[in-house]
C-alpha atoms as a PDB file:
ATOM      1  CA  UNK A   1    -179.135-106.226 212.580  1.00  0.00           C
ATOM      2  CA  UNK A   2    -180.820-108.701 214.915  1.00  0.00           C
ATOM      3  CA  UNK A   3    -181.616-110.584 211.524  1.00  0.00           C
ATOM      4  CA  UNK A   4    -177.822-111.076 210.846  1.00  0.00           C
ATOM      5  CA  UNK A   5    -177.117-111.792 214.453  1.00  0.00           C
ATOM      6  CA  UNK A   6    -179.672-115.147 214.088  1.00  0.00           C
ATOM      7  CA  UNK A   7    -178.404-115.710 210.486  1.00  0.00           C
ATOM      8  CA  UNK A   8    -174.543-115.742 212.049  1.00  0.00           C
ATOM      9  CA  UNK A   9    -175.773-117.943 214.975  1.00  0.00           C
ATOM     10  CA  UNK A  10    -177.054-120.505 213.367  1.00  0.00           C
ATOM     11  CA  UNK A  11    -174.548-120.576 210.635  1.00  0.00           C
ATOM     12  CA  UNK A  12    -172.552-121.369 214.027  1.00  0.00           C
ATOM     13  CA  UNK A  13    -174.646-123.831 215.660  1.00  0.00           C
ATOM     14  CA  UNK A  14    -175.042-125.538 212.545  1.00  0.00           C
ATOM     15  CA  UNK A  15    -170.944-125.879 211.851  1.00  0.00           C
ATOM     16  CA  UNK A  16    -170.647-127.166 215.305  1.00  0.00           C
ATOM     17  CA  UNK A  17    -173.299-129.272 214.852  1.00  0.00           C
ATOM     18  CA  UNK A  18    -171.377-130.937 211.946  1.00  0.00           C
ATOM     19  CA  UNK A  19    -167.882-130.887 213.632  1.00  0.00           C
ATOM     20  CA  UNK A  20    -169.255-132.682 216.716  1.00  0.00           C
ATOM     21  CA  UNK A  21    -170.754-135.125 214.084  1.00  0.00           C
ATOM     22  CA  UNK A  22    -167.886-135.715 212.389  1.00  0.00           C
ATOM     23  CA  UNK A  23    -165.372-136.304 215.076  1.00  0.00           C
ATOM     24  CA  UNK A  24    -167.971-139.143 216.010  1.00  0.00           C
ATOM     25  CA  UNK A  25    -167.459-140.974 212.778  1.00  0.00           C
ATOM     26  CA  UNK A  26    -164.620-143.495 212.638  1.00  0.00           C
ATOM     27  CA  UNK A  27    -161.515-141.970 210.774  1.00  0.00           C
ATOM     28  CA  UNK A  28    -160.849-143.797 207.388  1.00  0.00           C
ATOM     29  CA  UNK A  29    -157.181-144.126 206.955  1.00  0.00           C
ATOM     30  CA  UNK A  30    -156.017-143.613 203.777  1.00  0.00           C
ATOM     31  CA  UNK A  31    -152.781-144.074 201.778  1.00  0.00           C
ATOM     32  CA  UNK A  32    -151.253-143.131 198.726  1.00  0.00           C
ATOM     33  CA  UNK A  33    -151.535-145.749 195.847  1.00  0.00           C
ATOM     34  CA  UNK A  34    -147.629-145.931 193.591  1.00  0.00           C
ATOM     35  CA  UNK A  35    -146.587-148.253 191.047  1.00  0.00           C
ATOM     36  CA  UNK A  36    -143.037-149.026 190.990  1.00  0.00           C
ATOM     37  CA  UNK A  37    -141.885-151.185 187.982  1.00  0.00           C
ATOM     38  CA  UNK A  38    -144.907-153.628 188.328  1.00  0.00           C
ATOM     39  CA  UNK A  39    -145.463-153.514 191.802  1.00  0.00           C
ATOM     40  CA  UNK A  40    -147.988-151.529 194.224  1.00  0.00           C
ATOM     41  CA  UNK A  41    -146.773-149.824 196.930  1.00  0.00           C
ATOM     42  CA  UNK A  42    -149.060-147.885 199.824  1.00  0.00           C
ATOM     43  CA  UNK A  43    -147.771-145.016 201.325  1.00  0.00           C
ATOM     44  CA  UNK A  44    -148.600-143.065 204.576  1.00  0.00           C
ATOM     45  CA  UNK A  45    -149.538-139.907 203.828  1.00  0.00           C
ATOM     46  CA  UNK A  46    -148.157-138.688 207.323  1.00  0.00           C
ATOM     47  CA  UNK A  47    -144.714-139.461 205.574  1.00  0.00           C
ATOM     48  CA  UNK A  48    -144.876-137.735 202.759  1.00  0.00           C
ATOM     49  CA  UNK A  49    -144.629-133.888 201.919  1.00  0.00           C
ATOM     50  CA  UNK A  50    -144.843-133.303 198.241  1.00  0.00           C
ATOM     51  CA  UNK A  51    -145.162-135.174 195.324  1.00  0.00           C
ATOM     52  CA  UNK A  52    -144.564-133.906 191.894  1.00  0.00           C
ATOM     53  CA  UNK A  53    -143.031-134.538 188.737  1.00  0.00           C
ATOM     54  CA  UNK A  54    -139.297-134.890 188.237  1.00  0.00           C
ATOM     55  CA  UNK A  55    -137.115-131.747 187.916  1.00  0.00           C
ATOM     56  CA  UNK A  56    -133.585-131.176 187.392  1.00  0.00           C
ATOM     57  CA  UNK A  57    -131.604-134.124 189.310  1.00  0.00           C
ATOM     58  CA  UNK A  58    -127.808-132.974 189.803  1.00  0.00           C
ATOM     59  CA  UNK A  59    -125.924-136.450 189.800  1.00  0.00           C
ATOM     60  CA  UNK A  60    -123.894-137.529 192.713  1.00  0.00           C
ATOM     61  CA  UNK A  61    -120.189-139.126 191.167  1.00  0.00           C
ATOM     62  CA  UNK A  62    -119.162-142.925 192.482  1.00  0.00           C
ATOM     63  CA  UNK A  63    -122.806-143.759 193.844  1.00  0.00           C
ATOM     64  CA  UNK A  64    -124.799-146.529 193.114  1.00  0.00           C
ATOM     65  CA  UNK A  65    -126.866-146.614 189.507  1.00  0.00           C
ATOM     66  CA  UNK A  66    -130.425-146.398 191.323  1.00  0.00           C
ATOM     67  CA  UNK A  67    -128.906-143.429 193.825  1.00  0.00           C
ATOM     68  CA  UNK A  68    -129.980-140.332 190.740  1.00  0.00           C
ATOM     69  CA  UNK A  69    -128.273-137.793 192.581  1.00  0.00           C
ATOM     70  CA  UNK A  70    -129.587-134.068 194.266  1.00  0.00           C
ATOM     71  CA  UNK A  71    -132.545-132.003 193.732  1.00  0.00           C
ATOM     72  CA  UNK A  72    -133.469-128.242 195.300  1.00  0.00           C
ATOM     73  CA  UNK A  73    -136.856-127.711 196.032  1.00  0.00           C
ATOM     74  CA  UNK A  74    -137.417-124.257 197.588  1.00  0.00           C
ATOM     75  CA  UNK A  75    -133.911-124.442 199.278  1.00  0.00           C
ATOM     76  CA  UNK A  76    -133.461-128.004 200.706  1.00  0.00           C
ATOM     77  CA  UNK A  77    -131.494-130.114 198.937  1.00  0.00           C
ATOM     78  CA  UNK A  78    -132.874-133.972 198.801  1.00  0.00           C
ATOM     79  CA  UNK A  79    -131.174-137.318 197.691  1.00  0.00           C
ATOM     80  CA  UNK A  80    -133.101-138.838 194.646  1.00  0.00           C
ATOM     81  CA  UNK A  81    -133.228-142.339 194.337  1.00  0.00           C
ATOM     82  CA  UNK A  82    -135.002-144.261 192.062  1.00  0.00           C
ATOM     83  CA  UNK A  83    -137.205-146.870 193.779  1.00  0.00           C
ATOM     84  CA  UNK A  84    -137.750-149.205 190.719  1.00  0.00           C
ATOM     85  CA  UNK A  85    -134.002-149.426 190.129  1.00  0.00           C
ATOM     86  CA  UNK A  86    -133.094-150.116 194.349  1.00  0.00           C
ATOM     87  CA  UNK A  87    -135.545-153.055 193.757  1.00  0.00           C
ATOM     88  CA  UNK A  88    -133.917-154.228 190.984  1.00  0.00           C
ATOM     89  CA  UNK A  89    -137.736-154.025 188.663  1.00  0.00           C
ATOM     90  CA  UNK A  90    -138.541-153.285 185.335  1.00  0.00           C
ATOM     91  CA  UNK A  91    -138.544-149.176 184.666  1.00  0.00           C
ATOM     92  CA  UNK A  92    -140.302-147.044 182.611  1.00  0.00           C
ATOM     93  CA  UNK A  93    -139.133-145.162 180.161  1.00  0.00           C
ATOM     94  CA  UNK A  94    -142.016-143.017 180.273  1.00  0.00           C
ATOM     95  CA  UNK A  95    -140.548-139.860 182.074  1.00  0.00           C
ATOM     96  CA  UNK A  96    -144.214-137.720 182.012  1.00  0.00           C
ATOM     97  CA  UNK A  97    -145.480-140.403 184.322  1.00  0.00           C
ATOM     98  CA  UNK A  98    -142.485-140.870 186.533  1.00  0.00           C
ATOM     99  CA  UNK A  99    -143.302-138.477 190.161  1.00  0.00           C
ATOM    100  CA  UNK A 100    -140.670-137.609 192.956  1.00  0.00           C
ATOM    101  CA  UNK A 101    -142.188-138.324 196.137  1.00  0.00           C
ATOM    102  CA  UNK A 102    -140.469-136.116 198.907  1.00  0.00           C
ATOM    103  CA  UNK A 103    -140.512-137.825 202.331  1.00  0.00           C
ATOM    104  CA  UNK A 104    -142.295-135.354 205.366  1.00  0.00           C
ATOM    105  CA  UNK A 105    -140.687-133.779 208.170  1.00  0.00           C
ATOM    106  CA  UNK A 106    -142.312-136.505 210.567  1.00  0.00           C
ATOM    107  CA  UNK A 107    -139.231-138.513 209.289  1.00  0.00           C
ATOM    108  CA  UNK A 108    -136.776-135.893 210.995  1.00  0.00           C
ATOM    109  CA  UNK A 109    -134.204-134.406 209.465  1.00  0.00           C
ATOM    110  CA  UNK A 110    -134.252-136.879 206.866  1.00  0.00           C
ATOM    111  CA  UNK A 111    -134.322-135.534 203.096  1.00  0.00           C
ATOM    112  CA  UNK A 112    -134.813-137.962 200.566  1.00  0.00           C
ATOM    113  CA  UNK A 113    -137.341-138.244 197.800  1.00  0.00           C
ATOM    114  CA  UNK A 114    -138.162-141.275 195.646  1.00  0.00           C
ATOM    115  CA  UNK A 115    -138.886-141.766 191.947  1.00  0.00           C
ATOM    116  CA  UNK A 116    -141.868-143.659 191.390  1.00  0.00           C
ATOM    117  CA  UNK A 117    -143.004-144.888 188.102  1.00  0.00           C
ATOM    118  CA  UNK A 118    -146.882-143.779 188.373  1.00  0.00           C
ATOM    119  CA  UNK A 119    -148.766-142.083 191.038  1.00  0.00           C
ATOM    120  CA  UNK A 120    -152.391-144.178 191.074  1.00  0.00           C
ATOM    121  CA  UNK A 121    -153.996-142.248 193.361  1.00  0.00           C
ATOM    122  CA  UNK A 122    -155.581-142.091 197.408  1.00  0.00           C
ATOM    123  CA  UNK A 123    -156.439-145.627 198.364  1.00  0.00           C
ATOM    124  CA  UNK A 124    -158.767-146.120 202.025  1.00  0.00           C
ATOM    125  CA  UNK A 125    -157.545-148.731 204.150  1.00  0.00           C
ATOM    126  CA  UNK A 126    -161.377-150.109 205.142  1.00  0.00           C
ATOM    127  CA  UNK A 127    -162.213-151.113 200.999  1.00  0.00           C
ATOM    128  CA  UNK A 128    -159.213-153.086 201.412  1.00  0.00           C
ATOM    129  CA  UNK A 129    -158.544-156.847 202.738  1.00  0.00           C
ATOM    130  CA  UNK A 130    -155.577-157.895 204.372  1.00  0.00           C
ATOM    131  CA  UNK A 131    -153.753-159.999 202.363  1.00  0.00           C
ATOM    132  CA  UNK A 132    -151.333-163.211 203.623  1.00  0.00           C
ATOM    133  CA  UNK A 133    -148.459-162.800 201.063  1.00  0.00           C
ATOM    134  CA  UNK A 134    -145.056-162.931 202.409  1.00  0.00           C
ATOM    135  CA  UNK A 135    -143.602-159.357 203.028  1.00  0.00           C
ATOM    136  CA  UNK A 136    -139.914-159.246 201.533  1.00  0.00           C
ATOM    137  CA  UNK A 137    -138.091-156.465 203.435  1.00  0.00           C
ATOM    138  CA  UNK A 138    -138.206-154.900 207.326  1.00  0.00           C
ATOM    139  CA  UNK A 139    -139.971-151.519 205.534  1.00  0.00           C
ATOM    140  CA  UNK A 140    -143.243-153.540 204.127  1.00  0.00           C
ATOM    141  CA  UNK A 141    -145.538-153.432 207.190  1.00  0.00           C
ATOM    142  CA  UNK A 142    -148.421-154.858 205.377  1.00  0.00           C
ATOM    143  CA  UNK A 143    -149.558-156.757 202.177  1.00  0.00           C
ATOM    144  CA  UNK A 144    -153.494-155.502 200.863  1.00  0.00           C
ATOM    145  CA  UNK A 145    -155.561-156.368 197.944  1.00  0.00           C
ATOM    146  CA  UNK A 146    -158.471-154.011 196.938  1.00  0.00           C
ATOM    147  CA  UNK A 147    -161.618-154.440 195.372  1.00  0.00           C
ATOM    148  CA  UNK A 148    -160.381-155.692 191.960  1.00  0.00           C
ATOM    149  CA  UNK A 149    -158.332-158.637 193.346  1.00  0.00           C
ATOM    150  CA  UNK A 150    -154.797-155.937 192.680  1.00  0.00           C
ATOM    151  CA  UNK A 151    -152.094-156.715 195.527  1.00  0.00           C
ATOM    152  CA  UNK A 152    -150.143-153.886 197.850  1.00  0.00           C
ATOM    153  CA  UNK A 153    -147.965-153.507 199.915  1.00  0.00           C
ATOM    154  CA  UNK A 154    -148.036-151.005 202.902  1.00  0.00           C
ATOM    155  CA  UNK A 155    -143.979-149.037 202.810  1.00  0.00           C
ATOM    156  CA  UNK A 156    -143.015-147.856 206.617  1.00  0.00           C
ATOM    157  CA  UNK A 157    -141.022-144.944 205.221  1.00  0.00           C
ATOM    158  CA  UNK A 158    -139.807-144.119 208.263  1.00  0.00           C
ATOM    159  CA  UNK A 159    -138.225-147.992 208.132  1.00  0.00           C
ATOM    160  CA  UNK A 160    -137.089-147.386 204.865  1.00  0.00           C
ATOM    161  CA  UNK A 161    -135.684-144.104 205.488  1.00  0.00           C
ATOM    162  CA  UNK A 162    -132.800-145.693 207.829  1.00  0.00           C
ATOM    163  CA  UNK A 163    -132.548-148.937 206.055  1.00  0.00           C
ATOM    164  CA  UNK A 164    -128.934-150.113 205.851  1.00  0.00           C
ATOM    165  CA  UNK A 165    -128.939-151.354 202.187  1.00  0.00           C
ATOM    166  CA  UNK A 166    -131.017-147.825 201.142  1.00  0.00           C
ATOM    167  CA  UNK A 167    -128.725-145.728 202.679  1.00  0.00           C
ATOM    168  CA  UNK A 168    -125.682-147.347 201.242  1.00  0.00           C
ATOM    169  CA  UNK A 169    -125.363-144.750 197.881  1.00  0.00           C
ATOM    170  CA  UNK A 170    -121.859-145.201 198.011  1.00  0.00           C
ATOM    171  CA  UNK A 171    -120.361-147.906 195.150  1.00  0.00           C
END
């Protein structure tokens, strides 16, 4: 028993060894790599709750082309829009690649998810440059370019979430 009793201690001192340790390391921020149309977008992943492939959209009648309608997931409903089509790029027709990214509850009570063409994957901040090229809207907060010379751009969802022209579904 006394065994165990050392075992379990040090199995202790050991974890809080490594906790201590890694709160001491400098936090790598990291954000979630999309392609929409052409384009590279970087998105906090603070902002977003889910992300998964498209379900069954119910259209919305007299809205915009880009606005695709409702979705349910797990009882909330969420207005769809389709990012590449709002900006007016080239889309995909390639529906297996296509992901719904649902905006998080650090938004508020907003509800809103956006098609992307292609999820690329978790992209860190610090492997990154800053890049000088002219940010088009009030939601880009930033403009990056990683290793292999590809250009992003940093989306302030929270900025896009109550941007005039995004909210504007209506035709």
């Amino acid at each position: 028993m006394a065994r165990d009793r050392n075992r379990l201690r040090a199995f202790q001192e050991g974890l809080a060894k490594r906790l201590r340790q890694a709160a001491e390391l400098p936090q790598r921020q990291s954000r979630l790599a999309v392609r929409v149309g052409d384009r590279g977008y970087l998105l906090n992943l603070d902002d977003v709750s889910e992300v998964s492939p498209l379900g069954s959209i119910a259209p919305a009648p007299l809205t915009q082309p880009w606005f695709l309608g409702v979705t349910n997931v797990r009882g909330t409903l969420y207005a769809v829009s389709d990012f590449a089509l709002w900006l007016g790029l080239h889309v995909t027709s390639d529906l297996n690649a296509k992901r719904l990214i649902l905006l998080g509850q650090r938004l508020g009570k907003v509800r809103a998810g956006l098609v992307v063409t292609r999820v690329v994957g978790l992209r860190l901040l610090d492997e990154m440059t800053a890049h000088d090229a002219p940010l088009r809207r009030t939601w880009e907060s930033a403009s990056w370019q990683d290793r292999d010379g590809v250009g992003w751009v940093e989306v302030d969802l929270e900025k896009l979430a109550v941007d005039g022209e995004f909210l504007q579904v209506v035709r």
